[in-house]
C-alpha atoms as a PDB file:
ATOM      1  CA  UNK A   1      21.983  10.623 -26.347  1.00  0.00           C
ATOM      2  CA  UNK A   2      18.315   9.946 -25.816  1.00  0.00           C
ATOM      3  CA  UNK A   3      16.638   7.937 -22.738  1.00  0.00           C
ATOM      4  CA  UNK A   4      14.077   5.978 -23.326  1.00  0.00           C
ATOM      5  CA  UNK A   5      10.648   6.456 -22.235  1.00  0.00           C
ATOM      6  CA  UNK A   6      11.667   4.060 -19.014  1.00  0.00           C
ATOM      7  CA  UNK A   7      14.534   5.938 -18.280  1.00  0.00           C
ATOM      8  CA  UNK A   8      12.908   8.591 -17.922  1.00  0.00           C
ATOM      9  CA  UNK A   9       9.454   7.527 -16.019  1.00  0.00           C
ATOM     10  CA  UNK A  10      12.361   5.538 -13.738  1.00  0.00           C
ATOM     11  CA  UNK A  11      14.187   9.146 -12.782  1.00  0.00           C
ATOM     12  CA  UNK A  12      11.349  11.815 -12.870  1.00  0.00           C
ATOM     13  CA  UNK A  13       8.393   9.553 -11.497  1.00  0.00           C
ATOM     14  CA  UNK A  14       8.329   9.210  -7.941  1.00  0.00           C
ATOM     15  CA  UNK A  15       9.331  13.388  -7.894  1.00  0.00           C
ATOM     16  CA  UNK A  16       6.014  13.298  -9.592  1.00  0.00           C
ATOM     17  CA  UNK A  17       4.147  10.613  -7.781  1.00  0.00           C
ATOM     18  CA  UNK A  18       5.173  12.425  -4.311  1.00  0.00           C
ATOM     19  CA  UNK A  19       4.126  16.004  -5.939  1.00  0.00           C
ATOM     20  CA  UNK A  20       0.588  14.275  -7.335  1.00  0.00           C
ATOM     21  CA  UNK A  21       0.296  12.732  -4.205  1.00  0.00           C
ATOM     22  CA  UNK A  22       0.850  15.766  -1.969  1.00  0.00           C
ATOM     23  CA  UNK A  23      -1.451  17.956  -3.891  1.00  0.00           C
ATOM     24  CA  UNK A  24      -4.088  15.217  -4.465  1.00  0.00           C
ATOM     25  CA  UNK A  25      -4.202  14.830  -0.147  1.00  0.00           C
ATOM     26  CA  UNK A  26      -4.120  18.556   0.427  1.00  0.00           C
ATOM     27  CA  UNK A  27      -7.235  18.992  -1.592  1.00  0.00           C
ATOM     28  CA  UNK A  28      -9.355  15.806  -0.854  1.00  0.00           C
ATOM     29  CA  UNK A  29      -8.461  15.992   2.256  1.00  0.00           C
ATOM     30  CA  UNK A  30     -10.163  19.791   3.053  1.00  0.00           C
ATOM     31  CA  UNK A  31     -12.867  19.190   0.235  1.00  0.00           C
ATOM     32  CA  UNK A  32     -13.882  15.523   0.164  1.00  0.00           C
ATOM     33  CA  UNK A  33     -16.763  16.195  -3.008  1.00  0.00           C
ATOM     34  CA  UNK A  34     -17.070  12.575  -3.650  1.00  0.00           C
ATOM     35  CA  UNK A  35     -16.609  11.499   0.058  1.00  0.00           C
ATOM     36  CA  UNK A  36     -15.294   8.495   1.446  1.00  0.00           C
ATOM     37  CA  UNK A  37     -12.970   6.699  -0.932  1.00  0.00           C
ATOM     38  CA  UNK A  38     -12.351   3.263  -1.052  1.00  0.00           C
ATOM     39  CA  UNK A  39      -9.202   1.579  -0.921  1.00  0.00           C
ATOM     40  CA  UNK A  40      -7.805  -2.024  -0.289  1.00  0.00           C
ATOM     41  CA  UNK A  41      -4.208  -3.014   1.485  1.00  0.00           C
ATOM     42  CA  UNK A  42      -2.829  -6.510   0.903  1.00  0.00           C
ATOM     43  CA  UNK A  43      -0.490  -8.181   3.542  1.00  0.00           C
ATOM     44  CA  UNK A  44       2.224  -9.828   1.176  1.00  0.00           C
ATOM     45  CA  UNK A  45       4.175 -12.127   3.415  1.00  0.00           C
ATOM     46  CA  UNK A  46       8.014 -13.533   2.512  1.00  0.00           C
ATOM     47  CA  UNK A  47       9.091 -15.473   5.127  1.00  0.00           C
ATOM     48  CA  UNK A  48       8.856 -14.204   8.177  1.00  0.00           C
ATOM     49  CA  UNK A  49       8.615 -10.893   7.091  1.00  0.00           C
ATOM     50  CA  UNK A  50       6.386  -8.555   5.231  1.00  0.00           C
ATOM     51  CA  UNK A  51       6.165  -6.824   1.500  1.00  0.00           C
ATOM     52  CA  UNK A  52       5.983  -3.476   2.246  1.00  0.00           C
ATOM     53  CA  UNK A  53       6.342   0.009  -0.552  1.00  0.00           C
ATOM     54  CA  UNK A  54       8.664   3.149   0.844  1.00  0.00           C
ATOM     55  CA  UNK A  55       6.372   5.086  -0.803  1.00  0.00           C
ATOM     56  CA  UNK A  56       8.144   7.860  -2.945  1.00  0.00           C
ATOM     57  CA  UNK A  57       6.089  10.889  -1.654  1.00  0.00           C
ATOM     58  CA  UNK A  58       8.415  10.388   1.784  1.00  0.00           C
ATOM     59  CA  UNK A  59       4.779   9.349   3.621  1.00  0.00           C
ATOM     60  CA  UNK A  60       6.817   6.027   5.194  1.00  0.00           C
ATOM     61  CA  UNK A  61       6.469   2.460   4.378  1.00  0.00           C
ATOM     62  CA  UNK A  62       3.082   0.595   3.655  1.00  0.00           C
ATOM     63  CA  UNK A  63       1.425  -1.885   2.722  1.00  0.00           C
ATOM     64  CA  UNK A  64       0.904  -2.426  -1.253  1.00  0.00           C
ATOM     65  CA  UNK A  65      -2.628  -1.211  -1.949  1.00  0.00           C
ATOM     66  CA  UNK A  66      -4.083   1.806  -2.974  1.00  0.00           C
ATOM     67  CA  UNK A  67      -7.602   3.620  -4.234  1.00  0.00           C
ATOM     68  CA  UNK A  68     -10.258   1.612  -6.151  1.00  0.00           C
ATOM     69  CA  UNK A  69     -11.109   2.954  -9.690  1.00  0.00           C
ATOM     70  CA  UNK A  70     -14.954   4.070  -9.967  1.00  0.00           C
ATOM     71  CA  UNK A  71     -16.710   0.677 -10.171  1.00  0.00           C
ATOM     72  CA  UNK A  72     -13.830  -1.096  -9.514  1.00  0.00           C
ATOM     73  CA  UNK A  73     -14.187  -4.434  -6.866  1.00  0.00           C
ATOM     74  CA  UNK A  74     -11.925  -3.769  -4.038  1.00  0.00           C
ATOM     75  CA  UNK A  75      -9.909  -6.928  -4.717  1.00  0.00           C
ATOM     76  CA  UNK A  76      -9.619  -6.024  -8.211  1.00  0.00           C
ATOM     77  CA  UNK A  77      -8.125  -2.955  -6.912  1.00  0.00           C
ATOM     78  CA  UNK A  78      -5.569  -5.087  -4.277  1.00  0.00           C
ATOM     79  CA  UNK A  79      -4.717  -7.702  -7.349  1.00  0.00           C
ATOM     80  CA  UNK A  80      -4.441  -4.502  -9.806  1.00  0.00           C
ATOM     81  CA  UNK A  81      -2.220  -2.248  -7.240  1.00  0.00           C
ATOM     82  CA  UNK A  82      -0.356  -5.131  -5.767  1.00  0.00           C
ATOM     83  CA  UNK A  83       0.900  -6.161  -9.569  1.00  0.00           C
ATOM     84  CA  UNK A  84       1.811  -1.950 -10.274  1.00  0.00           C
ATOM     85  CA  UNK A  85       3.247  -1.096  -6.837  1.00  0.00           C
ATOM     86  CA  UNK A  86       5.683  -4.632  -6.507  1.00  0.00           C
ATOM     87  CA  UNK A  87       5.751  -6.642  -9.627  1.00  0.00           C
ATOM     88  CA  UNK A  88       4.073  -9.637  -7.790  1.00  0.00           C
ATOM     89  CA  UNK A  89       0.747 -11.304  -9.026  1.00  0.00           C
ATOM     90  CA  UNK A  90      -1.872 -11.727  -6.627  1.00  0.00           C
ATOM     91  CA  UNK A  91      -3.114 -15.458  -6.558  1.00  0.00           C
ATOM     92  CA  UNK A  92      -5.397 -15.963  -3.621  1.00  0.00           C
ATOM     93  CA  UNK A  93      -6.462 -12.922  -1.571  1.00  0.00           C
ATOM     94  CA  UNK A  94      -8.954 -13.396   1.619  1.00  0.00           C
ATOM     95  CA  UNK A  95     -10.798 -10.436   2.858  1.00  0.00           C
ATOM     96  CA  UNK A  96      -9.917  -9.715   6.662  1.00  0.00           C
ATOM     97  CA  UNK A  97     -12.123  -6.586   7.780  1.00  0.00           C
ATOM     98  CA  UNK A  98     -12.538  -2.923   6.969  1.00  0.00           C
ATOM     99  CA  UNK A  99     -11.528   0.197   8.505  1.00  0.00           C
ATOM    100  CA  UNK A 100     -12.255   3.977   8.285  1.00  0.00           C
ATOM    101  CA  UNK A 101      -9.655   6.074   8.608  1.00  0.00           C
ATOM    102  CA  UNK A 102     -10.029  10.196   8.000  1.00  0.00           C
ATOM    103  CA  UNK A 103      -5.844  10.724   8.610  1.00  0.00           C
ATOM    104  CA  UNK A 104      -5.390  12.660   5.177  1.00  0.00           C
ATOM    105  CA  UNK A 105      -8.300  11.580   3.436  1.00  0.00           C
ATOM    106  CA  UNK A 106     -11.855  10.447   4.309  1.00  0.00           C
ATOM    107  CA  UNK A 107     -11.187   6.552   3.249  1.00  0.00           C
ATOM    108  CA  UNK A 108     -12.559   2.886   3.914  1.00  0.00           C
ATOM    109  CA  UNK A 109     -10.171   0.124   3.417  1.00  0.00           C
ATOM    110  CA  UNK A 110     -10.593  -3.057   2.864  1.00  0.00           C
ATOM    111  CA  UNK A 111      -7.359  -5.353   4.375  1.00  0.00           C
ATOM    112  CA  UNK A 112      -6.869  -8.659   2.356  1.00  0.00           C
ATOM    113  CA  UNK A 113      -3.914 -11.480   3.757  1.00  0.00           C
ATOM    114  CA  UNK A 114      -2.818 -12.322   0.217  1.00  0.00           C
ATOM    115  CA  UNK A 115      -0.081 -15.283  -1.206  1.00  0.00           C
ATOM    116  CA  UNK A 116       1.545 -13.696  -4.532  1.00  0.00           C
ATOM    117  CA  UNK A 117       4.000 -15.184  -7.125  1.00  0.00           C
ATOM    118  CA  UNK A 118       6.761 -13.465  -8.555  1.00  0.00           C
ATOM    119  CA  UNK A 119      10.263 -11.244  -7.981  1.00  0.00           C
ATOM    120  CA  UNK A 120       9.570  -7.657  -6.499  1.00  0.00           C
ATOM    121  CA  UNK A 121      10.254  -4.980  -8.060  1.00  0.00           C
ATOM    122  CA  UNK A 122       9.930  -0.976  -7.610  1.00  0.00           C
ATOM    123  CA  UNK A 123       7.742   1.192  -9.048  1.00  0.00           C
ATOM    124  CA  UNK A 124       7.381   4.792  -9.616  1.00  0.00           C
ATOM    125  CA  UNK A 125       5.088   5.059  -6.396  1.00  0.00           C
ATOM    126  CA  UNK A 126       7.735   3.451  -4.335  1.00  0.00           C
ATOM    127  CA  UNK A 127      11.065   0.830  -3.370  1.00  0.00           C
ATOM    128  CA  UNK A 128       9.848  -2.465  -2.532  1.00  0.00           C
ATOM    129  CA  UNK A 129      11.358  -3.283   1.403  1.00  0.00           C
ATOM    130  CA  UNK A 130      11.122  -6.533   2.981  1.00  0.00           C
ATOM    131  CA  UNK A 131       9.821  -5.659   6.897  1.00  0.00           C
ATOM    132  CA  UNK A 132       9.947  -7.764   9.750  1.00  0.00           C
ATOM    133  CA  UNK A 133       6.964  -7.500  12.024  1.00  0.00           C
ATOM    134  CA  UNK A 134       9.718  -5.816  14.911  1.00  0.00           C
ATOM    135  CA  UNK A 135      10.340  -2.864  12.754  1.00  0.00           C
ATOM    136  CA  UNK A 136       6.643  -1.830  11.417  1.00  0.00           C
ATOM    137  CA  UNK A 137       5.709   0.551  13.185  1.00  0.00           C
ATOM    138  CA  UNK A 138       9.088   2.363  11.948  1.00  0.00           C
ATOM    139  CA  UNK A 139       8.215   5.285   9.579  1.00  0.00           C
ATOM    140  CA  UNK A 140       4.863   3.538   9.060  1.00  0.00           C
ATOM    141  CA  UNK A 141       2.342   5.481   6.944  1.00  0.00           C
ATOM    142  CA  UNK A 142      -0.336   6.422   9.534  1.00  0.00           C
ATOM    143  CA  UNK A 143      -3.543   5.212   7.724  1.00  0.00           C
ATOM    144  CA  UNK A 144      -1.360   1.643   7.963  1.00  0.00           C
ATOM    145  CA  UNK A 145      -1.558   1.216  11.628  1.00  0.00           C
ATOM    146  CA  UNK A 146      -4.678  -0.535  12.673  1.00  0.00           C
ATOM    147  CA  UNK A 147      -3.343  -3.324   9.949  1.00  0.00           C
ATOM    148  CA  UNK A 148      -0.076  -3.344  12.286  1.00  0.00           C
ATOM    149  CA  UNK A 149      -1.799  -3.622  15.292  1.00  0.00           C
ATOM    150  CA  UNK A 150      -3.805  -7.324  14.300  1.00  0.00           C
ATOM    151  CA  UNK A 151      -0.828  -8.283  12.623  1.00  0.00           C
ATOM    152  CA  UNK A 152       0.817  -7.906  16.297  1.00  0.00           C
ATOM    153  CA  UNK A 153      -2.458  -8.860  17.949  1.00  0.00           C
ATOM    154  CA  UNK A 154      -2.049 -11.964  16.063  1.00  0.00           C
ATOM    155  CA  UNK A 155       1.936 -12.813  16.491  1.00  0.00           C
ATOM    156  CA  UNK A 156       1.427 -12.340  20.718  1.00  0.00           C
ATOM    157  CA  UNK A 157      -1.585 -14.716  20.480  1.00  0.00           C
ATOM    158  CA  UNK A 158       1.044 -17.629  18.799  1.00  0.00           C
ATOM    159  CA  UNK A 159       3.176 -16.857  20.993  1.00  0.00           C
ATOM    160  CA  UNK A 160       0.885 -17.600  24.484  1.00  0.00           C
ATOM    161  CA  UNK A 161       1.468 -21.209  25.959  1.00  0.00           C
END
């Protein structure tokens, strides 16, 4: 019996996405020839929780986003890895702020609050987990955290009389 093509991708990808990935971070990361990369994370709300990706590489949970191509507009890049990494379509995204973060790799990303339209859905890179703000920090990929800490910045300010 054959599998198709999807069968296939479904079962051997993230083994490869977490091998690519590892090998991709342990070489950037010491030899950075291109320098900085730039990258844009999307906070996906659903109720009163968040979108998040357990990424497949077994780096923790994060926000969908990832690297922009060469050229490539960093919300073209959100809208682009939003749509791969959950299945959702991007339909307004707001630019917050930027960050630098040298963790594994020397990278500037640009956080967008985004409103999306769809069903979730898995990919290769990653399970799609809904995340309420409480749990986070909880096998949070590192680079991830200063978008944790407004997003709690923000919830304590509500919450003040």
């Amino acid at each position: 019996m054959t599998e198709t093509r999807s069968n296939l991708w479904r079962r051997w990808g993230p083994g490869i996405f977490r091998l690519a990935s590892r090998i991709f971070v342990a070489t950037y990361g010491r030899f950075p020839l291109l320098g900085e990369l730039r990258s844009a994370a999307g906070i996906v709300r659903s109720g009163g929780d968040f979108i998040m990706v357990e990424r497949s590489d077994g780096r923790g949970i994060c926000f969908p986003g990832g690297m922009a191509f060469w050229r490539e507009d960093e919300a073209a890049s959100l809208r682009r890895e939003v749509r791969e990494e959950t299945g959702l379509e991007v339909t307004r995204c707001r630019f917050l702020w930027r960050y630098h973060n040298r963790h594994y790799l020397p990278s500037s990303v640009a956080v967008y609050e985004t409103e999306t339209t769809g069903t979730p859905r898995g990919s290769w890179e990653g399970r799609v987990v809904r995340v309420p703000i409480e749990q986070l920090r909880q096998e949070l990929f590192p680079i991830h955290l200063p978008i944790v800490e407004y997003l709690e910045a923000e919830a304590a300010k509500q919450t003040k009389p």
